[in-house]
Every structure is written in C-alpha cells, then in structure tokens.
Protein backbone atom coordinates (compact mmCIF):
# COMPACT_ATOMS: atom_id res chain seq x y z
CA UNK A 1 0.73 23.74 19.66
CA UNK A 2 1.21 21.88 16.75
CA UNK A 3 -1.59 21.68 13.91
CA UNK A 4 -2.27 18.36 15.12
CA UNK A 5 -2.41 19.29 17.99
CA UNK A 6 -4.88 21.46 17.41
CA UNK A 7 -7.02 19.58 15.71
CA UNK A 8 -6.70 17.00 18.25
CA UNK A 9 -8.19 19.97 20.90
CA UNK A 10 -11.10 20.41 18.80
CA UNK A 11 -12.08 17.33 17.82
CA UNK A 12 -11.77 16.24 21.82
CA UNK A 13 -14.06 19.15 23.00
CA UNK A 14 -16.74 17.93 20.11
CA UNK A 15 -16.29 14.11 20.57
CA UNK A 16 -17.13 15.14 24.18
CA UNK A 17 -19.84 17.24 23.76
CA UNK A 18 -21.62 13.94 21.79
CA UNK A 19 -21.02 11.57 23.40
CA UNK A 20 -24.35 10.97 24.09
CA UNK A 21 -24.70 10.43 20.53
CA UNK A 22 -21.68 7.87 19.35
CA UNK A 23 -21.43 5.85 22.66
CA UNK A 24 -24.62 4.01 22.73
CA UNK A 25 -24.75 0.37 22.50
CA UNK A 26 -27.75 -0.38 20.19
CA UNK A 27 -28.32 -3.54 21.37
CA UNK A 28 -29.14 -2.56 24.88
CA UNK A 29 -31.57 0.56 24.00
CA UNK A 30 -35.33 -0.30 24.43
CA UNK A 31 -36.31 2.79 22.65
CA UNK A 32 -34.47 5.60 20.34
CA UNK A 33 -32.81 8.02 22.40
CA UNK A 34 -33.15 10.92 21.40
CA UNK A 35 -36.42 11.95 20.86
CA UNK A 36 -36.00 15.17 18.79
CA UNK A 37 -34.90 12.44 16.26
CA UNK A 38 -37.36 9.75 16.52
CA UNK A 39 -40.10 11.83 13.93
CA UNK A 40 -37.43 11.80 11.32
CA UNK A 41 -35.82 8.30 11.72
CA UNK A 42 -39.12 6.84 12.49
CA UNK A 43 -39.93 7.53 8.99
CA UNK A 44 -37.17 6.03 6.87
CA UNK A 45 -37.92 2.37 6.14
CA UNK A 46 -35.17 -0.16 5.83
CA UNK A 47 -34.38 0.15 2.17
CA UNK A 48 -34.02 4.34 3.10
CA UNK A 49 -31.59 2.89 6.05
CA UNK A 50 -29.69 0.54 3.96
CA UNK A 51 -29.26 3.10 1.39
CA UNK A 52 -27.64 5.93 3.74
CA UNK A 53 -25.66 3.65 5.79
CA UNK A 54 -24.10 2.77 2.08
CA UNK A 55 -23.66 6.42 1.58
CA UNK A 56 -21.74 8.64 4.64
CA UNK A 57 -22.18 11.94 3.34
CA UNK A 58 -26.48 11.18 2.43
CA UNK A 59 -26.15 10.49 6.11
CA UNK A 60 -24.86 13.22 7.00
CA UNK A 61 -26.81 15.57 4.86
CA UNK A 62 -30.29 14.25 6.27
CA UNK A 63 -29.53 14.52 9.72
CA UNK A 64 -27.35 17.76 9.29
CA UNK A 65 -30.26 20.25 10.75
CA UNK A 66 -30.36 18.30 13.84
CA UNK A 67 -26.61 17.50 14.24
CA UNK A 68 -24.60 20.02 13.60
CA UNK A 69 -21.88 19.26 15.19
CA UNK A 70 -21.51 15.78 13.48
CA UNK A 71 -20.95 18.08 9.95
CA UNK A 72 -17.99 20.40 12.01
CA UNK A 73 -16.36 16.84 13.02
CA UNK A 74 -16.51 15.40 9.70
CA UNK A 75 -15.33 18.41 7.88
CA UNK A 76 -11.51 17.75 8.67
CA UNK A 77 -10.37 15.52 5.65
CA UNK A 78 -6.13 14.20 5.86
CA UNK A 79 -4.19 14.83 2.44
CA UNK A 80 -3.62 11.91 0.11
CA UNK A 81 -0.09 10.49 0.12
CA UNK A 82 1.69 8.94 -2.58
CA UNK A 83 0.01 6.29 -4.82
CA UNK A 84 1.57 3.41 -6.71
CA UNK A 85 2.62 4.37 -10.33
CA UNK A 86 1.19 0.90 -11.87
CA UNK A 87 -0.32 -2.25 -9.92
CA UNK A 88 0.99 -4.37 -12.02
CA UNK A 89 1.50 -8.02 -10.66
CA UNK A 90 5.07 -10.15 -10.41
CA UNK A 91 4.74 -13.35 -10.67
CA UNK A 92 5.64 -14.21 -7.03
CA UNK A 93 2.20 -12.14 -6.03
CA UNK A 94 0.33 -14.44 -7.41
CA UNK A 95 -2.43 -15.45 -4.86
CA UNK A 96 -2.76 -11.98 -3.16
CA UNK A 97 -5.73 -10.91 -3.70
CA UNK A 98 -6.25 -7.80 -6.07
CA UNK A 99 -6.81 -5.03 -3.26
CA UNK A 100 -4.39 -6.49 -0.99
CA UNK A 101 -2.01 -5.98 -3.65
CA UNK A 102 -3.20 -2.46 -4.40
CA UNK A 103 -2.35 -1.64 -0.62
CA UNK A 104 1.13 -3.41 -0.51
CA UNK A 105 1.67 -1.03 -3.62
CA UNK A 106 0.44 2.02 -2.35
CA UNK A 107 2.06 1.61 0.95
CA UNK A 108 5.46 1.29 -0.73
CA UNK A 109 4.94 4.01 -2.64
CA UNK A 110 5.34 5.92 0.07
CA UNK A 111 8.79 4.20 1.65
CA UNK A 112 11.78 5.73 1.03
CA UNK A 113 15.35 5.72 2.37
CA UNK A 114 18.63 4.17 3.09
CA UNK A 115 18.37 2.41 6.61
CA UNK A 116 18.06 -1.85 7.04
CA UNK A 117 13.87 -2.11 7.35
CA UNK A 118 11.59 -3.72 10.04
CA UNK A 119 8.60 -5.45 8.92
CA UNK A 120 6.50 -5.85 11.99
CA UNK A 121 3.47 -8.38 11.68
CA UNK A 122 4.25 -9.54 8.37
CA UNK A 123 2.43 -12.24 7.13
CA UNK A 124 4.27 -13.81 4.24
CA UNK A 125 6.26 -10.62 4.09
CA UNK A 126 4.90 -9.24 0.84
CA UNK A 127 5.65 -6.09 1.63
CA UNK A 128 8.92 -6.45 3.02
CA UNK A 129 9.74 -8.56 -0.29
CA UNK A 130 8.77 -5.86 -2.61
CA UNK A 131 10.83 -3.13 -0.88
CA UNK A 132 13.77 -5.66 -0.44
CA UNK A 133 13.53 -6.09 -4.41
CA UNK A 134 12.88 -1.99 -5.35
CA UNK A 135 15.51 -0.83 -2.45
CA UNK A 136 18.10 -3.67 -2.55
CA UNK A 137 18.44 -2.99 1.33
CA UNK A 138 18.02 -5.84 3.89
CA UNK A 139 14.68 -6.14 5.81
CA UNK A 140 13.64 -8.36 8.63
CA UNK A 141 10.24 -9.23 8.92
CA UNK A 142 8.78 -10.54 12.28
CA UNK A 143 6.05 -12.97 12.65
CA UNK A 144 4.36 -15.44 14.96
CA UNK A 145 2.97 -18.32 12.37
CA UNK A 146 6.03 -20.52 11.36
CA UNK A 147 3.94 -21.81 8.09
CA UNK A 148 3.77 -18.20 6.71
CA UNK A 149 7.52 -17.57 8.00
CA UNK A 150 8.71 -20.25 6.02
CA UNK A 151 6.83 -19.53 2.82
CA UNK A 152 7.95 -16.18 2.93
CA UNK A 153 11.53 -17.18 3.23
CA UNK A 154 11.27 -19.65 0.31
CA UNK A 155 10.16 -16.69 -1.76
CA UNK A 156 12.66 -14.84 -0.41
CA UNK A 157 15.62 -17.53 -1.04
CA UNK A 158 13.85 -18.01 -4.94
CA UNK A 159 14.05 -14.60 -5.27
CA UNK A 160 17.71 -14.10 -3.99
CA UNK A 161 17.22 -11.36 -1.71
CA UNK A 162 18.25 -9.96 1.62
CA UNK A 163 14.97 -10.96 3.61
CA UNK A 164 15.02 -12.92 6.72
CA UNK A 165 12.09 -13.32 9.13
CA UNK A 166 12.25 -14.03 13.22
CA UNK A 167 9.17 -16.44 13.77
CA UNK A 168 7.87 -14.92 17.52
CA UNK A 169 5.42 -13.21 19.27
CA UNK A 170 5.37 -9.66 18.53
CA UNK A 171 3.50 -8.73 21.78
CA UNK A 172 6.39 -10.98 23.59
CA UNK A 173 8.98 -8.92 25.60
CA UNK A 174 11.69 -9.51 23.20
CA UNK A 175 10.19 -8.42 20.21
CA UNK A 176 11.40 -4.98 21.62
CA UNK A 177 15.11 -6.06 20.96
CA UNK A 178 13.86 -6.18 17.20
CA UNK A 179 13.85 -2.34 17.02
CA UNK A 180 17.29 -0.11 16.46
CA UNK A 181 17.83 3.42 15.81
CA UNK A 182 19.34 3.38 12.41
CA UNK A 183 15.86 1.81 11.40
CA UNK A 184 13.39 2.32 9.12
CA UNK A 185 10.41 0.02 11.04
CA UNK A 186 7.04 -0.17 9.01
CA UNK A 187 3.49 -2.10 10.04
CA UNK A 188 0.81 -2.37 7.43
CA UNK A 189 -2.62 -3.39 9.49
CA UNK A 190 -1.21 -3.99 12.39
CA UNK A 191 -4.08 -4.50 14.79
CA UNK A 192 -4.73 -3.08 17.97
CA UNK A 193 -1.88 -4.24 20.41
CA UNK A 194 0.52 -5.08 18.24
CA UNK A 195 0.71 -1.31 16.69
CA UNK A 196 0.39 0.57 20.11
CA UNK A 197 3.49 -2.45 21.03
CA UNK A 198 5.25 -1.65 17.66
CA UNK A 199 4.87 2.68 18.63
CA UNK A 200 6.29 2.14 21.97
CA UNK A 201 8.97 -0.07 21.41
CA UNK A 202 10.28 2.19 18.44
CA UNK A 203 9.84 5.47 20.20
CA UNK A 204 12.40 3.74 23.19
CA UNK A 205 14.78 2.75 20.68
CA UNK A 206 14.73 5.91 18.83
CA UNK A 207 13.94 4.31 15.47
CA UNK A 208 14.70 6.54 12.71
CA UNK A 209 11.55 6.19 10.39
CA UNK A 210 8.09 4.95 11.23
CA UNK A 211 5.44 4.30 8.67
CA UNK A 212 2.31 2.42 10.67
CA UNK A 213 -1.22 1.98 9.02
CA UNK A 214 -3.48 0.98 12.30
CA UNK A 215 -6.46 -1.86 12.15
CA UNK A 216 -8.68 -3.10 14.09
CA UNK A 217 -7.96 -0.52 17.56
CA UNK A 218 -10.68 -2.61 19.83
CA UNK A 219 -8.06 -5.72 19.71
CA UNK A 220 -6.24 -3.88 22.94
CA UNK A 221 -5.38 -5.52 26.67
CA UNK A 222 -7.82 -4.65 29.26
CA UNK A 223 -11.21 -2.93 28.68
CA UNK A 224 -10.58 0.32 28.60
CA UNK A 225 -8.47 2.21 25.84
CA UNK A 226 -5.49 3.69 27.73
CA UNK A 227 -4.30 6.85 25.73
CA UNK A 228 -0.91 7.16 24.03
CA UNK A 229 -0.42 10.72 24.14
CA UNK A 230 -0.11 13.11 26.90
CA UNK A 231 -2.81 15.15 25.14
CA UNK A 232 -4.93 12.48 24.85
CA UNK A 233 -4.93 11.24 28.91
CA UNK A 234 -6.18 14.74 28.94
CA UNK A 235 -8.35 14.81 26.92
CA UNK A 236 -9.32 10.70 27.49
CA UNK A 237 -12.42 9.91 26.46
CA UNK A 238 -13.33 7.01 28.46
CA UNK A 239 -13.60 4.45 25.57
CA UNK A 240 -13.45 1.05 25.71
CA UNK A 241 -13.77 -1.70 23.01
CA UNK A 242 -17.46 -1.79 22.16
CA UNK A 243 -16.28 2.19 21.48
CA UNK A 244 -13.17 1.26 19.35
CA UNK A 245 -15.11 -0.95 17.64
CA UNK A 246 -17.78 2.15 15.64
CA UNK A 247 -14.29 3.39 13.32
CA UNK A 248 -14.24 -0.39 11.99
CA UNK A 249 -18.03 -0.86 11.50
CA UNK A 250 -17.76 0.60 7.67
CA UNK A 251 -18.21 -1.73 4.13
CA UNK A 252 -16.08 -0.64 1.28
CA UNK A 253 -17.54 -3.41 -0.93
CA UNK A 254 -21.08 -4.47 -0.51
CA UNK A 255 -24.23 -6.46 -2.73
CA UNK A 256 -26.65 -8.09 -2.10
CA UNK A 257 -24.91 -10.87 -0.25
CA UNK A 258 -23.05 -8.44 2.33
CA UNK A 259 -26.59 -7.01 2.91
CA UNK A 260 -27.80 -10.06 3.25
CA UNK A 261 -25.79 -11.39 6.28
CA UNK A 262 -25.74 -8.13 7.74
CA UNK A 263 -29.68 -8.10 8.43
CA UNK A 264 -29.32 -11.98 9.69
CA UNK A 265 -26.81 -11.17 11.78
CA UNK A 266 -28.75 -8.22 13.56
CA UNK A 267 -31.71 -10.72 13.59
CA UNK A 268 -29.87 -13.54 15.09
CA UNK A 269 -28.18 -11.08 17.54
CA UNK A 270 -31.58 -9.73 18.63
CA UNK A 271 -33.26 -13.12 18.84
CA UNK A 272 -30.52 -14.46 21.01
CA UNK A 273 -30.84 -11.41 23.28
CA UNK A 274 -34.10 -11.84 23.56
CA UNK A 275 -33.68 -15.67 24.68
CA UNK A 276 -30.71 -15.05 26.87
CA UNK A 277 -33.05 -12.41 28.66
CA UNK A 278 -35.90 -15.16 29.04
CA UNK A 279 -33.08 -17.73 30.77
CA UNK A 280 -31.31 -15.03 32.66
CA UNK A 281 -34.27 -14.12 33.79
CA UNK A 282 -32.68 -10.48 33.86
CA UNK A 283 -33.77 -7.47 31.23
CA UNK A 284 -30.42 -6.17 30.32
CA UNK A 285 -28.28 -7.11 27.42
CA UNK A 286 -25.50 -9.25 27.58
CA UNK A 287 -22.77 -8.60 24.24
CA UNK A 288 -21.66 -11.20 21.95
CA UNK A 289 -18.05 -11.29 20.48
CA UNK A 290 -17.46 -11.30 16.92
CA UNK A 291 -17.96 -14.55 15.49
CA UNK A 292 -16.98 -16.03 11.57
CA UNK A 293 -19.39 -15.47 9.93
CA UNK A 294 -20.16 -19.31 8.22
CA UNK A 295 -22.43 -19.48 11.71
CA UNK A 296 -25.06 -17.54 9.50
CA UNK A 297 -25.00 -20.53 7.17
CA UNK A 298 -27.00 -22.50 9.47
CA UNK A 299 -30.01 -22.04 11.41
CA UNK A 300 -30.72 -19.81 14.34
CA UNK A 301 -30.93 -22.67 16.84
CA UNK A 302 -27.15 -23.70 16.01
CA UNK A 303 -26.44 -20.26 16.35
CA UNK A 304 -28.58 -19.73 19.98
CA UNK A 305 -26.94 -23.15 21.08
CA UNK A 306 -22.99 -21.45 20.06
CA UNK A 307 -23.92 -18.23 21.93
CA UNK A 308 -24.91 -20.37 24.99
CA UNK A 309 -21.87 -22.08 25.09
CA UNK A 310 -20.16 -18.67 24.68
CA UNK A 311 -21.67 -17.03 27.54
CA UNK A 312 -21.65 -20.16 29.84
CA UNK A 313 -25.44 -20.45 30.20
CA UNK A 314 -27.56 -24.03 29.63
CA UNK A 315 -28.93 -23.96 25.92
CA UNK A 316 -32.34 -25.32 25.88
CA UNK A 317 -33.15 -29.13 24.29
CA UNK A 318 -35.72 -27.48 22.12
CA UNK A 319 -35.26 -24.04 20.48
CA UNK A 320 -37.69 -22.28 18.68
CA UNK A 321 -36.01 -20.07 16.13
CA UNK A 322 -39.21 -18.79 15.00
CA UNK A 323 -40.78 -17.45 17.94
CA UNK A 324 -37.41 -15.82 19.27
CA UNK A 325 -36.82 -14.16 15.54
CA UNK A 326 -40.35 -12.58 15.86
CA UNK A 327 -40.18 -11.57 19.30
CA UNK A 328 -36.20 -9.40 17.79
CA UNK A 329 -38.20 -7.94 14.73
CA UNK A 330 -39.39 -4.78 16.21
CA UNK A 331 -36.09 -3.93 17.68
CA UNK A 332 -34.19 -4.62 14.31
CA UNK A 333 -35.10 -1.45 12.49
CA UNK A 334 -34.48 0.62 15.78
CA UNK A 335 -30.93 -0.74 15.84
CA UNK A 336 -30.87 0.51 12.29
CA UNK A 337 -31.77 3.79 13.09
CA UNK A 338 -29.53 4.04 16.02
CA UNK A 339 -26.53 2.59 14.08
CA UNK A 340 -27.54 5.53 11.57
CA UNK A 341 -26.95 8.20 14.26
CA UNK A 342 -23.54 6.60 15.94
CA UNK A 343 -22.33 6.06 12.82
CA UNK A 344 -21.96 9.83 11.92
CA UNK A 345 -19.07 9.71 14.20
CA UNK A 346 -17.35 6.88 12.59
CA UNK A 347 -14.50 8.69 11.06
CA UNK A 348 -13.95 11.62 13.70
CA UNK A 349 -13.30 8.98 16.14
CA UNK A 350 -10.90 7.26 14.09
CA UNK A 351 -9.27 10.54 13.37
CA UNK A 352 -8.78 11.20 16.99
CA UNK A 353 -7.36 7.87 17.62
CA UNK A 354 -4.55 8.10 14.90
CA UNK A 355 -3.87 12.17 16.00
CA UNK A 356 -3.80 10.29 19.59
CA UNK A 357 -0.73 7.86 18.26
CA UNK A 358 0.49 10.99 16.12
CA UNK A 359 0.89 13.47 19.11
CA UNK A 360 2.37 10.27 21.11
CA UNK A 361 5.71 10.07 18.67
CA UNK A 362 5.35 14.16 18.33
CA UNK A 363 5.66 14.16 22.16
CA UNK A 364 9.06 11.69 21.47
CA UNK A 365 10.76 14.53 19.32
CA UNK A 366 9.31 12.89 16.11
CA UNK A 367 8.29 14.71 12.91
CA UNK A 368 4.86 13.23 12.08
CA UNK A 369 2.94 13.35 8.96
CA UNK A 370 -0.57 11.81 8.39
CA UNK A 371 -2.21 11.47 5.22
CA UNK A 372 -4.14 8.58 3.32
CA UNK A 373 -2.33 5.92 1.53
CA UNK A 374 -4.88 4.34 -0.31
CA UNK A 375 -8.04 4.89 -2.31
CA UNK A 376 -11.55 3.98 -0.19
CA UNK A 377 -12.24 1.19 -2.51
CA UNK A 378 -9.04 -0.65 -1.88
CA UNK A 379 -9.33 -0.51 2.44
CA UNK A 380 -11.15 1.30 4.78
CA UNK A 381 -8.44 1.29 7.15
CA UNK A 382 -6.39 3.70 4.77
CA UNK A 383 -4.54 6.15 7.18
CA UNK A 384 -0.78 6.28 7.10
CA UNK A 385 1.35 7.60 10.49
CA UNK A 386 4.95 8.70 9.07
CA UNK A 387 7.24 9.78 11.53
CA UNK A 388 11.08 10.23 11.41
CA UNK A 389 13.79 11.98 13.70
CA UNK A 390 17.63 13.61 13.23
C-alpha cells in the first residue's frame, strides 16, 4: 500500500467507528446525544460556544478526555506546497479581490511544465491568464457564462496572449473531448461535480499533469456520495450531502457581523421548523437548502413565507415571528453544542474525501502528491491534488 493509502485505511476505520458522532443532523435532534457529554456542554454558554467554534484546536482540547479518537483523526496534517514569491497586483487584476488573488498566486506557484494547459471552470480565466503570461504556453480555459468568456478573452486579446476559452457546459458530454494526453489540465475550486467530471474525464484521456483544488463536495448528482476510488467503495461511508456539507461549514474570516447572521440564521431555521412542524402536523424535521443570505435582511415572516414556497406547503396570511422565534430558542444553544461535537470531524472528513480522489488517479497509474497551497487566512478550501504520469 501506498502511504496514502494507508492513511486512507486508518482514517476509514476511525471515521467509522464515529460516526455516531459527525453524522447527526442538528436540526432534527430533540435532545444532545450523547449523554456522557451533556454535563460538560451543558455548561458552556454561547459566548464559550462562539469562542471554540472560532478556535479548532480549543475545541479539540476541551473535549479531548472524552473523544479521543477525534485528537488521533486530527493529528494527520498535509505538507505545505509552494507559495507565491510576491502578491503583487498587475494592472489587469484589478477588481479581484485581495485573497482571491492570493490563491490565483499561490496556485501558480505551484504549476510548472511544458505541455498546452486546460483551465477547467474558469471564470474570467485569471488563472489561466497569469500562467499564459509567466509560461508563454497556450491555455484553453472552459466555461459556461458567455459574459465572463468574453471578458476574459478581451483581456486576453489586450494582453496579446495565447488564451482562448470554449463557452459550454463542463458537466456536458463533450466537455470530455476538451482533455488530451500531452496536457497539463488544472481546476482551482471546482465544485462538487464538475471536479469528480474534470478527474474522470482526465484519467480516460491520460492527461499528463493534474493540479485540482476541490470546493464545495455536497454539489454532487444524486443523494448519496458515490466513491471514486476502489479503496474508498470499500471502505464507503454512506455519506450523502447533508454529510459533505460538515468539511465546508468552517469561517476563515469572521466579526461581529458574520456572528451576527450566523445566530439569525440558526434562529430563523429553528423557528421555521418549528412552524413547518405545526402545519405538517408531523414532528420530524424537514431540511432547508442554502439560501443568499440578504433573506436575513428582512423579517422572519418573509423568510417563513420563502421557506413555504420552497417546500411546497400553504404559508399562513398571518405569521407571528415572535411566537415561532421563542418557541426555536431553547433548541438554538443545543444546535450549538451539537455543531461543537460534529465539527471535530470537520477536517478528517475532508481529508478522506481528497485521499478518496487521490487513491482514484493512484489507482489510474498516476503519481499523486497532496499538500496545501495556501495559507488558512486566504481559503479554507486550501488542499492541492497534483498528479502526473510517464
């Protein structure tokens, strides 16, 4: 086995062995859990809560006596890869925004080679443009929205450079035809989908060089997460997308504002479950998708009457935010405490995810490396998958 591999075998036999632990949904738990816990999290008030769930390793460290194995499954950390030499800005990234940048750079930093580049999912093409400009080679960069395709080939054109971009759907059939072996394809934050689409189609081409930073993994088709790996469909642990959703479920920046529509949105969650309980007339919770969050800008009765609408049942003519609020209180700082718990697992589930994609191109006679690309401040989604082939 290889050393991924290996850590791949542990970290399955652990993630197992907790699952009772990381795959709870919150929002459907009457009560905490586990009640060797509850003494402990019972005591920590919300400005304790807020203040761990800022901090991963406090969080760890206070529940460390009674979770042991959440400290083994943290303890695996990836090497840092190579980091931009300066950050400074050219005056066609102007309008990125500073941390973007900082991950275009670092992400480059790390590209290297001779062969015509892929950009899959490529926005503007910002990073395609930079390595066009440090590597004088030509790279195409696919994406769907024809305003940001023709932007980026204006810049392109102003700039003089060897940069076209195919305006399609990269989760279309014939984005496949996009990939060649004398290759080098790359995918910052691809989500979901579109990077297990971008893997596939590059392993059947036999694509040279890979360099993929994954985002968002819950973004998949169907339910259920259907492993990459033939390590992982044996060692498949049954996730689906409220599960691929805990590695995402992180800050890097936060305040007083972030805070701030985090405990309104776990109110306004809770106080809709509550109501949709009442006109169900059924006790059992019923999930919400994401939603932007300007919603919160209103009041909760806009918000009830949206979340009707979303779940196809008949919003009431008279909603009374303030009674439904009250009646979520008590549950909101049990969520918290939950969240506090499942949360410990955050990163080892990510890690198994990415080893699950690593082993994958392993499997398809790839050399893989997988390191960080990017300091915590910049992204949270900061793991790099290189791969390459004779």
């Amino acid at each position: 086995m290889s050393d991924l591999a290996d850590l791949f075998d542990t970290l399955s036999t652990l993630l197992h062995r907790t699952r009772g632990d990381w795959q709870r949904y919150p929002f459907a738990c009457d009560t905490l859990p586990w009640p060797e816990l509850a003494p402990l999290l019972e005591e920590l008030d919300e400005a304790r809560l807020e203040a761990l769930e800022a901090d991963p390793a406090a969080a760890l460290a206070c529940l460390a006596e009674w979770r042991p194995d959440a400290v083994t499954l943290n303890r695996p950390r990836l090497p840092a890869l190579e980091r931009a030499a300066d950050y400074a800005t050219p005056r066609w990234s102007n309008g990125i925004p500073g941390r973007k940048w900082a991950q275009i750079k670092d992400f480059a930093a790390n590209i290297s080679g001779n062969h015509p580049i892929l950009e899959w999912c490529a926005g503007k093409g910002h990073l395609g443009r930079l390595l066009a400009q440090q590597s004088a080679r030509p790279v195409t960069s696919l994406e769907w929205n024809p305003d940001l395709c023709r932007q980026g080939e204006q810049l392109a054109e102003r700039l003089g450079l060897e940069h076209r971009f195919v305006c399609a759907d990269a989760l279309a059939e014939a984005a496949a035809g996009l990939f060649a072996a004398e290759q080098q394809a790359l995918a910052l934050h691809a989500c979901g989908e579109l990077h297990l689409r971008f893997l596939r189609h590059a392993a059947a081409a036999g694509t040279r060089e890979l360099a993929l930073s994954p985002c968002c993994y819950h973004l998949i088709e169907g339910e259920r997460y259907r492993p990459l790996s033939a390590a992982g469909r044996a060692r498949d642990l049954g996730l689906d997308r409220q599960d691929l959703r805990l590695p995402l479920q992180q800050q890097v920046t936060g305040g007083e504002r972030v805070r701030r529509l985090r405990r309104i949105e776990l109110s306004w969650r809770l106080a809709f479950d509550e109501l949709q309980r009442a006109l169900r007339g059924q006790n059992e919770y019923l999930p919400l998708p994401s939603f932007p969050k300007q919603l919160l800008s209103g009041d909760f009765a806009d918000f009830a009457r949206w979340a009707c609408g979303q779940k196809g049942l008949p919003a009431p003519a008279i909603i009374d935010g303030t009674h439904w609020l009250a009646r979520a209180e008590p549950r909101r700082l049990m969520v918290q405490r939950i969240e506090l718990v499942r949360h410990l697992y955050r990163y080892p589930l990510e890690l198994w995810l990415l080893l699950d994609r690593a082993l994958f191109l392993e499997e398809q006679g790839y050399r893989v490396r997988l390191g960080t690309f990017t300091e915590p401040a910049n992204s949270p989604r900061r793991y790099l998958i290189q791969a390459s082939r004779d």
